[in-house]
N, C-alpha and C. Protein backbone atom coordinates (compact mmCIF):
# COMPACT_ATOMS: atom_id res chain seq x y z
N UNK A 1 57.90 58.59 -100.73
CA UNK A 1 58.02 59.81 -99.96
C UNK A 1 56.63 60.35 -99.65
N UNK A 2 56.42 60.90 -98.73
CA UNK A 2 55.18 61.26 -98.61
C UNK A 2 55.48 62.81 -97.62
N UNK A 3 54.05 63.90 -97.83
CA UNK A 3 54.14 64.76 -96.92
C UNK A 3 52.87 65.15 -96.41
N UNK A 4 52.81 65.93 -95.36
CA UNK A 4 51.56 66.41 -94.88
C UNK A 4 51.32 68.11 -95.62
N UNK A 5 49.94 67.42 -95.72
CA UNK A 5 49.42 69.18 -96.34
C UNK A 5 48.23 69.19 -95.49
N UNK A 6 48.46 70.63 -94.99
CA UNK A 6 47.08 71.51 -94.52
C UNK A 6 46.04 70.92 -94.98
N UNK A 7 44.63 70.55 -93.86
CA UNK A 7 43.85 70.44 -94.83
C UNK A 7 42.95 72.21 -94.81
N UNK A 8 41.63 71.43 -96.07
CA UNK A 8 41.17 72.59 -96.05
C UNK A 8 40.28 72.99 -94.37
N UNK A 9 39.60 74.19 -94.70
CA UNK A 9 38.92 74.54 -93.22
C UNK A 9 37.47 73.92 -93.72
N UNK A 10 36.89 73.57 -92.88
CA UNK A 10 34.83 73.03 -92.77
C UNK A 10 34.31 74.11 -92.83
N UNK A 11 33.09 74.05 -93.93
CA UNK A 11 32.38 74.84 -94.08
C UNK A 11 32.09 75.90 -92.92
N UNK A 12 31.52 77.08 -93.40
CA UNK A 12 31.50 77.95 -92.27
C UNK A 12 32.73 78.68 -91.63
N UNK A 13 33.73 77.70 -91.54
CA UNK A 13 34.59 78.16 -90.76
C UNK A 13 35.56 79.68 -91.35
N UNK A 14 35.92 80.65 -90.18
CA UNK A 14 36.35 81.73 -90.73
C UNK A 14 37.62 81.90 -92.07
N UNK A 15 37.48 82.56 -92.61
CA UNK A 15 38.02 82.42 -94.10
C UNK A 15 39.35 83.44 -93.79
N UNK A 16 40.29 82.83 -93.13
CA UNK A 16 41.49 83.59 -93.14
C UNK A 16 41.92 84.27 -94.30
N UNK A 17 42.55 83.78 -95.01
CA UNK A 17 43.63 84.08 -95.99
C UNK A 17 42.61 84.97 -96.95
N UNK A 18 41.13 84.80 -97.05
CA UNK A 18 40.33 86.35 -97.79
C UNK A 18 40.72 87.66 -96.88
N UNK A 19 40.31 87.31 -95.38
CA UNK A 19 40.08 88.68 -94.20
C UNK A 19 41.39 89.21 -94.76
N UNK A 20 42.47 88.30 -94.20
CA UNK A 20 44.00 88.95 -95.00
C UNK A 20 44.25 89.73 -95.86
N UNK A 21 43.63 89.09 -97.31
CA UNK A 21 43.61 89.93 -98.28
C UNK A 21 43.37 90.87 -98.20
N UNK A 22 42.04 90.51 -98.41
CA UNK A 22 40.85 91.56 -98.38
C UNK A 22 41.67 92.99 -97.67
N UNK A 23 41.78 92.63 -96.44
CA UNK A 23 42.45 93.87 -96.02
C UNK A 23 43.84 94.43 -96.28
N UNK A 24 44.65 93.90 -97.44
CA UNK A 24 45.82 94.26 -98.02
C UNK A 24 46.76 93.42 -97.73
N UNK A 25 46.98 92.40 -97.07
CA UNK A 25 47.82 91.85 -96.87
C UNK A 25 47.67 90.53 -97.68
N UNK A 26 49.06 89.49 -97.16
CA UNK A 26 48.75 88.27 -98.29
C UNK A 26 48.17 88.18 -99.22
N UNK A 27 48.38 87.62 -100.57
CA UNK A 27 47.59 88.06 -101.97
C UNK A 27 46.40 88.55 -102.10
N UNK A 28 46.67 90.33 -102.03
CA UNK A 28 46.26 90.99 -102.07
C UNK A 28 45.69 91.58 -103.29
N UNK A 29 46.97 91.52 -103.77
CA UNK A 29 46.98 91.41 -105.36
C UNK A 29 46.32 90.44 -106.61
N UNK A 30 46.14 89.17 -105.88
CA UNK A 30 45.13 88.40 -106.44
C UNK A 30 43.78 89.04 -106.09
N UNK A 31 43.09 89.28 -105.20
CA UNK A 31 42.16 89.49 -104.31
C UNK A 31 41.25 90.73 -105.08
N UNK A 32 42.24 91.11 -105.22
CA UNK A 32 42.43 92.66 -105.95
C UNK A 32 41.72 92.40 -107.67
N UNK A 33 42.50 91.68 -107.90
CA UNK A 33 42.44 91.02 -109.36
C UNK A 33 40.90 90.60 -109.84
N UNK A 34 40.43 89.83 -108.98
CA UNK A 34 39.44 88.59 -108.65
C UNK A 34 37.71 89.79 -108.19
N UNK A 35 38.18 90.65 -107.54
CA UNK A 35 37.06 91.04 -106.80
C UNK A 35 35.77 91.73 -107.40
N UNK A 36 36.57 92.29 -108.67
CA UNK A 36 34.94 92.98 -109.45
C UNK A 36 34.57 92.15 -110.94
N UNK A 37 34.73 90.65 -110.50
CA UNK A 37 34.90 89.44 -112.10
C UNK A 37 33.14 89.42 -111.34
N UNK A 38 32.94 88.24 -112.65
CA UNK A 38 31.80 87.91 -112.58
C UNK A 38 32.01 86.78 -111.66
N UNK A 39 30.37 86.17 -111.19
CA UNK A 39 30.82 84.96 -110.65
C UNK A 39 31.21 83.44 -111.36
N UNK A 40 30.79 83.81 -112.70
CA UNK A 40 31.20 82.44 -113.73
C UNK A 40 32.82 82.56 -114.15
N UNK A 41 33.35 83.85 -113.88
CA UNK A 41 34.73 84.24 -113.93
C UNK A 41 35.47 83.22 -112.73
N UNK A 42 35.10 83.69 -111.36
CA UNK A 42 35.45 83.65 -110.00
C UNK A 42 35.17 81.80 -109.94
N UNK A 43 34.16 80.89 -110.53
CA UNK A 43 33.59 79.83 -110.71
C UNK A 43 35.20 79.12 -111.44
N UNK A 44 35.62 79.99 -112.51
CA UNK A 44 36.64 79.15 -113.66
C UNK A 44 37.84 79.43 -113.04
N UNK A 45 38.17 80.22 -112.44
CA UNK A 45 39.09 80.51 -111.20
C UNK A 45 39.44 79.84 -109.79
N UNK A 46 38.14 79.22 -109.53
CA UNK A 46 38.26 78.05 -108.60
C UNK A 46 38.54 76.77 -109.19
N UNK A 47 37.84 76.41 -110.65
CA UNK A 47 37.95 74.91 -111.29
C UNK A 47 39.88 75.32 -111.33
N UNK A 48 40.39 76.22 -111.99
CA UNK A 48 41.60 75.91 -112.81
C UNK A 48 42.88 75.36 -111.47
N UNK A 49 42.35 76.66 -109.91
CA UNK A 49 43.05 76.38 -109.11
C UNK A 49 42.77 74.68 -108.19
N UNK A 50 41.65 74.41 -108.39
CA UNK A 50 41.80 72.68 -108.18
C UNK A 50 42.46 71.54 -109.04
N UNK A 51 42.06 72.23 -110.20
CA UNK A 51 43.02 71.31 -111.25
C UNK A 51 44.68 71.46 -111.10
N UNK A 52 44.83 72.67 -110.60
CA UNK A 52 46.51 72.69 -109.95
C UNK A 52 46.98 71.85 -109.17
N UNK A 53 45.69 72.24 -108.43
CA UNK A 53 46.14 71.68 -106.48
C UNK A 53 46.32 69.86 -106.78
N UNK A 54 45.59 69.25 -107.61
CA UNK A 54 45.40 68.11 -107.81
C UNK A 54 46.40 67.32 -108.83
N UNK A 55 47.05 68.56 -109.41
CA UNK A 55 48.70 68.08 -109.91
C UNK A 55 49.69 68.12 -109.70
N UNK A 56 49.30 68.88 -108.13
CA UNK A 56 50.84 69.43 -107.62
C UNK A 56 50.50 67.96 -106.72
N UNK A 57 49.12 67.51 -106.02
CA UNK A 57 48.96 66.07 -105.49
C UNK A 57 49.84 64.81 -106.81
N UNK A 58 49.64 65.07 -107.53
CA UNK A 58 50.00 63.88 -108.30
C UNK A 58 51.70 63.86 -108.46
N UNK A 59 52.30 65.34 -108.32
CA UNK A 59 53.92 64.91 -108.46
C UNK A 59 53.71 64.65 -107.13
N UNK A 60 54.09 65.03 -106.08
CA UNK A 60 54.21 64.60 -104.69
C UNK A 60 54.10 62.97 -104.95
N UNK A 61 52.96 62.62 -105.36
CA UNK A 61 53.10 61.05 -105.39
C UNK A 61 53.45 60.35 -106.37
N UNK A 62 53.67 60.75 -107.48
CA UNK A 62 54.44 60.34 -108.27
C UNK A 62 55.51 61.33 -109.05
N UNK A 63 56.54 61.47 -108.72
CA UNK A 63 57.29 62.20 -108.87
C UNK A 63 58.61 62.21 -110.30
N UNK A 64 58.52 61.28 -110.40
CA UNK A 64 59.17 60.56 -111.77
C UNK A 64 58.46 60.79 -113.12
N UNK A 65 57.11 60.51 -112.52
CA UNK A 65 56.32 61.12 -114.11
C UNK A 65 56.11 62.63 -114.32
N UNK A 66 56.23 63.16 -113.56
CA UNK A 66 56.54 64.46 -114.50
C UNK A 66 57.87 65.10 -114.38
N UNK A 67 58.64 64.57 -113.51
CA UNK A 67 60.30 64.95 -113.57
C UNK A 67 60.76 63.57 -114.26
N UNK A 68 61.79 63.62 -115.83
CA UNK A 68 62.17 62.09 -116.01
C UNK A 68 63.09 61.85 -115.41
N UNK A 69 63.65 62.96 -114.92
CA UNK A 69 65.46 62.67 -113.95
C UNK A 69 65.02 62.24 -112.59
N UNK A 70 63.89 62.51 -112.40
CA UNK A 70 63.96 62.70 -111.18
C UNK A 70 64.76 61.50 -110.28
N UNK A 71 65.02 60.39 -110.61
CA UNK A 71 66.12 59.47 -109.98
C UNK A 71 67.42 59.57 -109.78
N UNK A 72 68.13 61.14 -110.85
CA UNK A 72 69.01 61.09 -110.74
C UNK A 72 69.34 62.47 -109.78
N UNK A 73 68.66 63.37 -109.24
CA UNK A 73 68.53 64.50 -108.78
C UNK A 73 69.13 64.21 -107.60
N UNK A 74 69.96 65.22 -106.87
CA UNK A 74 70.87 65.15 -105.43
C UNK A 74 69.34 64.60 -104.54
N UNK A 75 69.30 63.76 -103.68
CA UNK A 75 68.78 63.12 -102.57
C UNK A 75 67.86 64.88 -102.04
N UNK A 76 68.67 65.72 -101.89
CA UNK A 76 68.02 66.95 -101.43
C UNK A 76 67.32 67.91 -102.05
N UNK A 77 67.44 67.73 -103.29
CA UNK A 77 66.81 68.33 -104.15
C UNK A 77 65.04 67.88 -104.39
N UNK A 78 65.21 66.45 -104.19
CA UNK A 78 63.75 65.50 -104.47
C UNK A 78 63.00 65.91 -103.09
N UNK A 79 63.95 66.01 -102.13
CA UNK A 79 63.35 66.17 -100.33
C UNK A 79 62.66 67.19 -100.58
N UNK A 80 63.62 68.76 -101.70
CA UNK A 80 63.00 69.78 -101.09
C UNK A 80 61.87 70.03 -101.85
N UNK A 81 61.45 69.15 -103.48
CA UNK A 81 60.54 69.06 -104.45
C UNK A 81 59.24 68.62 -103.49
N UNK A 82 59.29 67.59 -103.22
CA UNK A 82 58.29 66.82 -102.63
C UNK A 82 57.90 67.16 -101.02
N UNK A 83 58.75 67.94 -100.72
CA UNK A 83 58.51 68.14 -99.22
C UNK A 83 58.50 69.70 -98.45
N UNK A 84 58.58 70.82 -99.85
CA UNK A 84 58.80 72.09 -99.53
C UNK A 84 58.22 72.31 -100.55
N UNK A 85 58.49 72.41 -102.01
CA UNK A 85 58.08 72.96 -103.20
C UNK A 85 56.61 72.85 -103.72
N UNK A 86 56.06 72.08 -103.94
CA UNK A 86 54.66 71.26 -104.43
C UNK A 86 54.26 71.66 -103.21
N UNK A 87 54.74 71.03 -101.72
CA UNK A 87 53.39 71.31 -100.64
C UNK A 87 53.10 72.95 -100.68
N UNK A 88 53.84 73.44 -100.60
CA UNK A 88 53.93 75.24 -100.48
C UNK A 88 53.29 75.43 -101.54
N UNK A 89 53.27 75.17 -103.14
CA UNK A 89 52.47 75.53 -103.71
C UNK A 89 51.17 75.08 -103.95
N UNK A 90 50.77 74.09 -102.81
CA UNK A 90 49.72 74.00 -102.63
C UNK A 90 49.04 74.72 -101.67
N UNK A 91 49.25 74.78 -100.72
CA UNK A 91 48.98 75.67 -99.76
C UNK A 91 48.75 76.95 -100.48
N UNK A 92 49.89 77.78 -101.16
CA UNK A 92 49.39 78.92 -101.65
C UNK A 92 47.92 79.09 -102.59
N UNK A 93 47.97 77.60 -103.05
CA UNK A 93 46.79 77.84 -104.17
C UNK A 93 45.39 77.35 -103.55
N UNK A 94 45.65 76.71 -101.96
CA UNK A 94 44.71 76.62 -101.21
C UNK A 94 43.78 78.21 -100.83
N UNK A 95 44.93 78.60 -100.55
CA UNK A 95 44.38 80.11 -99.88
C UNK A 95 43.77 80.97 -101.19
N UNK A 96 44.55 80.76 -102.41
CA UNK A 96 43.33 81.73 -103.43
C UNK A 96 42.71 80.63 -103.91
N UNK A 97 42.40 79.88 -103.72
CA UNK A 97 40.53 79.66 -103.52
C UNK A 97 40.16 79.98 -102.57
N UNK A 98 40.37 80.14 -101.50
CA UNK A 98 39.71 80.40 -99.98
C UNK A 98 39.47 81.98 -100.69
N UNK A 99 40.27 82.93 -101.36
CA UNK A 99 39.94 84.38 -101.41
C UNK A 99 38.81 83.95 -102.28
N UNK A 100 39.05 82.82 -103.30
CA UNK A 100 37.77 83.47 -104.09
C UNK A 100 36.78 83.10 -104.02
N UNK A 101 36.30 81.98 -103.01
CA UNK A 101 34.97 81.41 -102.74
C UNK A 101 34.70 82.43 -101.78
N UNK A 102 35.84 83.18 -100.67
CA UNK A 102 35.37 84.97 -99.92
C UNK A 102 34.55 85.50 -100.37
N UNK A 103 35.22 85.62 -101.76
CA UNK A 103 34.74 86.62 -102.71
C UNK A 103 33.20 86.55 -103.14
N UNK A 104 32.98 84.99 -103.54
CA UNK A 104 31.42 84.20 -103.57
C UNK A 104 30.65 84.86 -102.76
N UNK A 105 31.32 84.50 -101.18
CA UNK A 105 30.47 84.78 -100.02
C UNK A 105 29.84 86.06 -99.91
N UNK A 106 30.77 86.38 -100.44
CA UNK A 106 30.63 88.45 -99.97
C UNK A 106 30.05 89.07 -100.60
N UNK A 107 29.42 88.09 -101.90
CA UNK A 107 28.23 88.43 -102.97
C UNK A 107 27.09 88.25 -102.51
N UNK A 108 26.76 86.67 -101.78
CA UNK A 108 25.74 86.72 -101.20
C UNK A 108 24.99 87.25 -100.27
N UNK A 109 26.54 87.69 -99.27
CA UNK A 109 25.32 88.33 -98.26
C UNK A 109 25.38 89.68 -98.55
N UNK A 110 26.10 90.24 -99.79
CA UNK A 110 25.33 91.68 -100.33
C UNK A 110 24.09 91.37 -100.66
N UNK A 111 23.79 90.47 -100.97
CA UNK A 111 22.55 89.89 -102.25
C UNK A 111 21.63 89.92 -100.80
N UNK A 112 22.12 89.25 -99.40
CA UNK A 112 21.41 89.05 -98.57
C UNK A 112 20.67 90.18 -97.90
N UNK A 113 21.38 91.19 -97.87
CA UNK A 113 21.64 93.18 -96.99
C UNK A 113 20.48 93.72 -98.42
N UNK A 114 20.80 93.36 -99.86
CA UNK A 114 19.71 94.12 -100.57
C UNK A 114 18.50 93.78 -100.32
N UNK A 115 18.12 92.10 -99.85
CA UNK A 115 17.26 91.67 -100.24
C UNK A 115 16.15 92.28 -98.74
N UNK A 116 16.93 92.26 -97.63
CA UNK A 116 16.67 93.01 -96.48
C UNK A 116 15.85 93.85 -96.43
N UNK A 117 17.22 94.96 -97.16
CA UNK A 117 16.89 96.77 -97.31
C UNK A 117 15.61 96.77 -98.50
N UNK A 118 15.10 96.02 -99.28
CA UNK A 118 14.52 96.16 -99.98
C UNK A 118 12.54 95.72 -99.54
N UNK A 119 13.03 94.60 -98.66
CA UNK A 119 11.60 94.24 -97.49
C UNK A 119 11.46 95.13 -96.55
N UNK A 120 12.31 95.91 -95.93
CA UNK A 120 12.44 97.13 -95.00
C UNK A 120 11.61 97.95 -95.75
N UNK A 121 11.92 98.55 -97.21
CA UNK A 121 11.91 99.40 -97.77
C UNK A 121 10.09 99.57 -97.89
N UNK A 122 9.95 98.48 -98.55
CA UNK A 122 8.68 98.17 -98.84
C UNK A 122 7.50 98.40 -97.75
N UNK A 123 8.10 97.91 -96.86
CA UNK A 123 7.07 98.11 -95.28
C UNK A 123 6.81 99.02 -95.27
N UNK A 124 7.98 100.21 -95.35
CA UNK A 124 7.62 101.61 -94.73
C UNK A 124 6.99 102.01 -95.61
N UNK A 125 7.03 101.93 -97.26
CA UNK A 125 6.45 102.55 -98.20
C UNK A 125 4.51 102.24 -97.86
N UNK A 126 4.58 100.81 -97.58
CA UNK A 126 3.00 100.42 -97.30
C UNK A 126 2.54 101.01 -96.00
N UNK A 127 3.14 101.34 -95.04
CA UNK A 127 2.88 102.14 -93.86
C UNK A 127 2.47 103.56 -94.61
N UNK A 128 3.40 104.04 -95.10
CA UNK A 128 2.85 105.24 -95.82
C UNK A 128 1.69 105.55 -96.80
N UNK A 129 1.56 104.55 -97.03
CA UNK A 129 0.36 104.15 -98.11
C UNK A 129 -1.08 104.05 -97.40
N UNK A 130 -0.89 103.15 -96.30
CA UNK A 130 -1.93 103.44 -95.46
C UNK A 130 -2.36 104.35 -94.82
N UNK A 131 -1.33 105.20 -93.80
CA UNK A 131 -1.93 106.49 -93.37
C UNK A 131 -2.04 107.26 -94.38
N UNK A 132 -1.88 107.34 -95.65
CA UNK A 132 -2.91 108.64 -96.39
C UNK A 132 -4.39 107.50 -96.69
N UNK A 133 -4.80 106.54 -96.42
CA UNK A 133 -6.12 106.08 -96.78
C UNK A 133 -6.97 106.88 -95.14
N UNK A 134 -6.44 107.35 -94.68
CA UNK A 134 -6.96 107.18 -93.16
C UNK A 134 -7.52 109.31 -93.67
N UNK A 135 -8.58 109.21 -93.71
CA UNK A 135 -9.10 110.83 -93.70
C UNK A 135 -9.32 110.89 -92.25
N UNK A 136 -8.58 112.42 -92.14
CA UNK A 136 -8.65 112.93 -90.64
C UNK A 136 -10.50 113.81 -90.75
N UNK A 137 -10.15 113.58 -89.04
CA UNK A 137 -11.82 114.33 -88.60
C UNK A 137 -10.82 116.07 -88.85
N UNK A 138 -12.40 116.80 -89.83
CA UNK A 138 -11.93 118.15 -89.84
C UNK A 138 -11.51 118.34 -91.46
N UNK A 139 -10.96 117.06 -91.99
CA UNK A 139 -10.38 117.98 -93.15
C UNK A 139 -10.55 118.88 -94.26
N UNK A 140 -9.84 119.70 -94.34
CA UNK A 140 -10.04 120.38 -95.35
C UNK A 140 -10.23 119.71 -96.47
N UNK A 141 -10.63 120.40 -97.61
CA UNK A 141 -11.13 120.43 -99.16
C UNK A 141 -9.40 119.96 -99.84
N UNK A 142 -8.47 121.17 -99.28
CA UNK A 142 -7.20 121.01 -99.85
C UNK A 142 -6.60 119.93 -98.89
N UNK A 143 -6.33 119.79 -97.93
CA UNK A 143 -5.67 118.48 -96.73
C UNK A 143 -5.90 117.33 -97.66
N UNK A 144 -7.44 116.75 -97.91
CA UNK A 144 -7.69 116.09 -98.79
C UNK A 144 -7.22 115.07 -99.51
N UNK A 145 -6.92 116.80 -100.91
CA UNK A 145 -6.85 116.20 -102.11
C UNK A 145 -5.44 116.07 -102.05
N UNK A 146 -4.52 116.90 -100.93
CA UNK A 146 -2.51 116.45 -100.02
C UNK A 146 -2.72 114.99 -100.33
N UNK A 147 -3.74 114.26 -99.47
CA UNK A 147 -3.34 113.41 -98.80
C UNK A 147 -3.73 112.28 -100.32
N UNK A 148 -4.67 112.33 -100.70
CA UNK A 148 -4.95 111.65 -101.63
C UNK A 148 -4.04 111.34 -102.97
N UNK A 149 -3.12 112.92 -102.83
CA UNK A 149 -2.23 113.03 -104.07
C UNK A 149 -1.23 111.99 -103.73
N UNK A 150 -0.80 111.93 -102.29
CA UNK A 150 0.15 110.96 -101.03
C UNK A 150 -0.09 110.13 -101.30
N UNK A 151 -1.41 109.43 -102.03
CA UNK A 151 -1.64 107.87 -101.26
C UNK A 151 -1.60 107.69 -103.01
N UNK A 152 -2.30 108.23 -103.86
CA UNK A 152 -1.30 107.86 -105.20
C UNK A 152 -0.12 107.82 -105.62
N UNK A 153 0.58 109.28 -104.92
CA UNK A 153 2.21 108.38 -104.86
C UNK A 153 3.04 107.63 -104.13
N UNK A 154 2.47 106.61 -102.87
CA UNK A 154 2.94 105.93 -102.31
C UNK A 154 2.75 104.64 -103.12
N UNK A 155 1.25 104.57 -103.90
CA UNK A 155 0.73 103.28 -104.67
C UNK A 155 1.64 103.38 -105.94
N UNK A 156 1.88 104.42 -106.69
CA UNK A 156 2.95 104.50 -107.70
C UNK A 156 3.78 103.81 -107.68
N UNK A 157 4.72 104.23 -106.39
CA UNK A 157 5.88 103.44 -106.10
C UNK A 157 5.73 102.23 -105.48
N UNK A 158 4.91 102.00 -105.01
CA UNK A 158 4.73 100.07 -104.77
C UNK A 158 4.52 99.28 -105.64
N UNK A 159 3.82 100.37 -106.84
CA UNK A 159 3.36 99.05 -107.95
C UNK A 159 4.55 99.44 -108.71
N UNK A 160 5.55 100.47 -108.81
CA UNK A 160 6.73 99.97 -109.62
C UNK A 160 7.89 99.74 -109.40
N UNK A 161 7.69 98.95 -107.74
CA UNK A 161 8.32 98.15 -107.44
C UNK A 161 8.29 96.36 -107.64
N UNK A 162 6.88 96.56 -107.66
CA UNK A 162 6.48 95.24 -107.61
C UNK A 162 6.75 94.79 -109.43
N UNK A 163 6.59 95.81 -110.28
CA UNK A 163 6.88 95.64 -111.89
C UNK A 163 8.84 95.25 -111.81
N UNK A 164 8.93 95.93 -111.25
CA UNK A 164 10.78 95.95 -111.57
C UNK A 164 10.89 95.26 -110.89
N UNK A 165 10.67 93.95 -109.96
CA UNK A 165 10.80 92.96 -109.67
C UNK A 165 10.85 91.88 -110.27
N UNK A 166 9.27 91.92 -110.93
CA UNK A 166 8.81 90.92 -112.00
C UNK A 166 9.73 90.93 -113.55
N UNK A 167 9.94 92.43 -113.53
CA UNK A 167 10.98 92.56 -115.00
C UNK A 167 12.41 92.03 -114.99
N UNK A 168 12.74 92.00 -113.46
CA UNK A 168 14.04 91.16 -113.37
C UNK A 168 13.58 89.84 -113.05
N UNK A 169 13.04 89.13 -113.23
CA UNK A 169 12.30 87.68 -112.07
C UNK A 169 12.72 87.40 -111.18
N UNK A 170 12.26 88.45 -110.14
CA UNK A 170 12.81 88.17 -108.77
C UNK A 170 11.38 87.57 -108.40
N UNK A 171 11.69 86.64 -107.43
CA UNK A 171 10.65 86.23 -106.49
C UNK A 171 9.73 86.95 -105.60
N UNK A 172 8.61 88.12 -106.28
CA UNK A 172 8.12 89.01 -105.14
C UNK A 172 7.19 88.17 -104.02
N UNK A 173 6.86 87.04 -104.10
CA UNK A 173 6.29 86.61 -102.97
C UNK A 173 7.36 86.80 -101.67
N UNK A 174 8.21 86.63 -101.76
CA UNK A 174 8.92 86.76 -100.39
C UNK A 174 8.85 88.04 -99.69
N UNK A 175 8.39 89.26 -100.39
CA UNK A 175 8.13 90.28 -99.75
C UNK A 175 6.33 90.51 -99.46
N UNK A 176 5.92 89.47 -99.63
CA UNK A 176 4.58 89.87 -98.84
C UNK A 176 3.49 90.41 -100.45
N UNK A 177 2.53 90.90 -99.80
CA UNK A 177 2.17 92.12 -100.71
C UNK A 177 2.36 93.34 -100.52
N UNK A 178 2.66 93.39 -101.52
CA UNK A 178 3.20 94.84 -102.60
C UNK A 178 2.69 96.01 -103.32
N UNK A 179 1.95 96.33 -104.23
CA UNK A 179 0.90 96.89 -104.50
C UNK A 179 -0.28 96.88 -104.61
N UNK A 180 -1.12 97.83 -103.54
CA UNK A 180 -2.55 97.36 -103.00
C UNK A 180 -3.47 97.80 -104.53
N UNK A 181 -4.68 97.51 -104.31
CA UNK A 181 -5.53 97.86 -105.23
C UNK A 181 -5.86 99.52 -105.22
N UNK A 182 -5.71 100.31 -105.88
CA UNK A 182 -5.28 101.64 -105.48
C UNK A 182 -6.83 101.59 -104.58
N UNK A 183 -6.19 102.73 -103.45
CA UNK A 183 -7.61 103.38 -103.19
C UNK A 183 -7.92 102.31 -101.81
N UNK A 184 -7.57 101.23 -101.97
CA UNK A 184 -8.12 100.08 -100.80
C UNK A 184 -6.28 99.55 -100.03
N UNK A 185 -6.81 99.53 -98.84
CA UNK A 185 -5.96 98.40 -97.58
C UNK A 185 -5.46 97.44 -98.62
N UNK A 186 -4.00 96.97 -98.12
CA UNK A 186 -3.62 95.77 -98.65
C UNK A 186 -3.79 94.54 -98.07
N UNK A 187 -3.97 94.34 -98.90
CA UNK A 187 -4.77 92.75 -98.20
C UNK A 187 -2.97 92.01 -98.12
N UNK A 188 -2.61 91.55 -96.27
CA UNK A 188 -1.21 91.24 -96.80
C UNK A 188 -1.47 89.64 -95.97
């Protein structure tokens, strides 16, 4: 006996059965379940649902070894095992992995939007850093020591950004340079 099953979708391709979820519909409730785990959680959640999918493949094709009757079962009963039951529950267990590798996805490109907002962040802070090195024609005694107080706390916060980077080991080369030598242009 044999049947056709869905295959999966090619990389990239849009992730139905998460959008679904995700937005309340179709296991939603898994989705739901799954969405604030870790990713070594969401990781053992994909192994267990392949190890399914790959036994519900093995009755389909062999169907006797894990049913022992199965020879003696009404003709329609085996049709609807092998040809409704197992495929359907594959399919279903297709789609929660599709939610939870979503779920993967939707980590990274948060990871992707922080890593963004955080090079954004940095720019403007070093923009700011620079115009207080810049003394205006005219200034006052007090303008000054404003601007100077400015350009120590713009360097504050660059260099403890660039520390709480290093304290998590993030890769700060990808943002350029980061905290100038107080007092001097960053050399970027």
């Amino acid at each position: 006996m044999s049947c056709r099953l869905k295959r999966e979708e090619p990389e990239g391709a849009s992730n139905l059965a998460y959008d679904i979820a995700k937005e309340g519909g179709k296991h939603s409730g898994f989705f739901k379940q799954y969405v604030g785990k870790s990713n070594t959680e969401i990781h053992k959640g994909i192994q267990s649902i392949e190890k399914q999918i790959a036994e519900h493949q093995a009755k389909i094709a062999n169907p006797e070894k894990y049913i022992p009757n199965f020879g003696q079962l009404d003709p329609r009963q085996q049709e609807a095992l092998v040809n409704k039951k197992w495929p359907g529950d594959i399919q279903r267990l297709m789609e929660q992995k599709q939610i939870l590798e979503g779920i993967l996805k939707g980590d990274n490109s948060m990871e992707e939007v922080l890593k963004d907002y955080l090079a954004d962040l940095i720019s403007l802070i070093r923009d700011k850093y620079k115009e207080t090195l810049a003394e205006a024609s005219g200034e006052s005694d007090s303008e000054k020591s404003f601007r100077l107080g400015a350009n120590m706390a713009y360097y504050d916060v660059l260099d403890m950004i660039e520390s709480q980077l290093q304290s998590f080991g993030i890769d700060r080369t990808q943002f350029g340079a980061i905290a100038p030598v107080i007092g001097e242009q960053l050399n970027e």
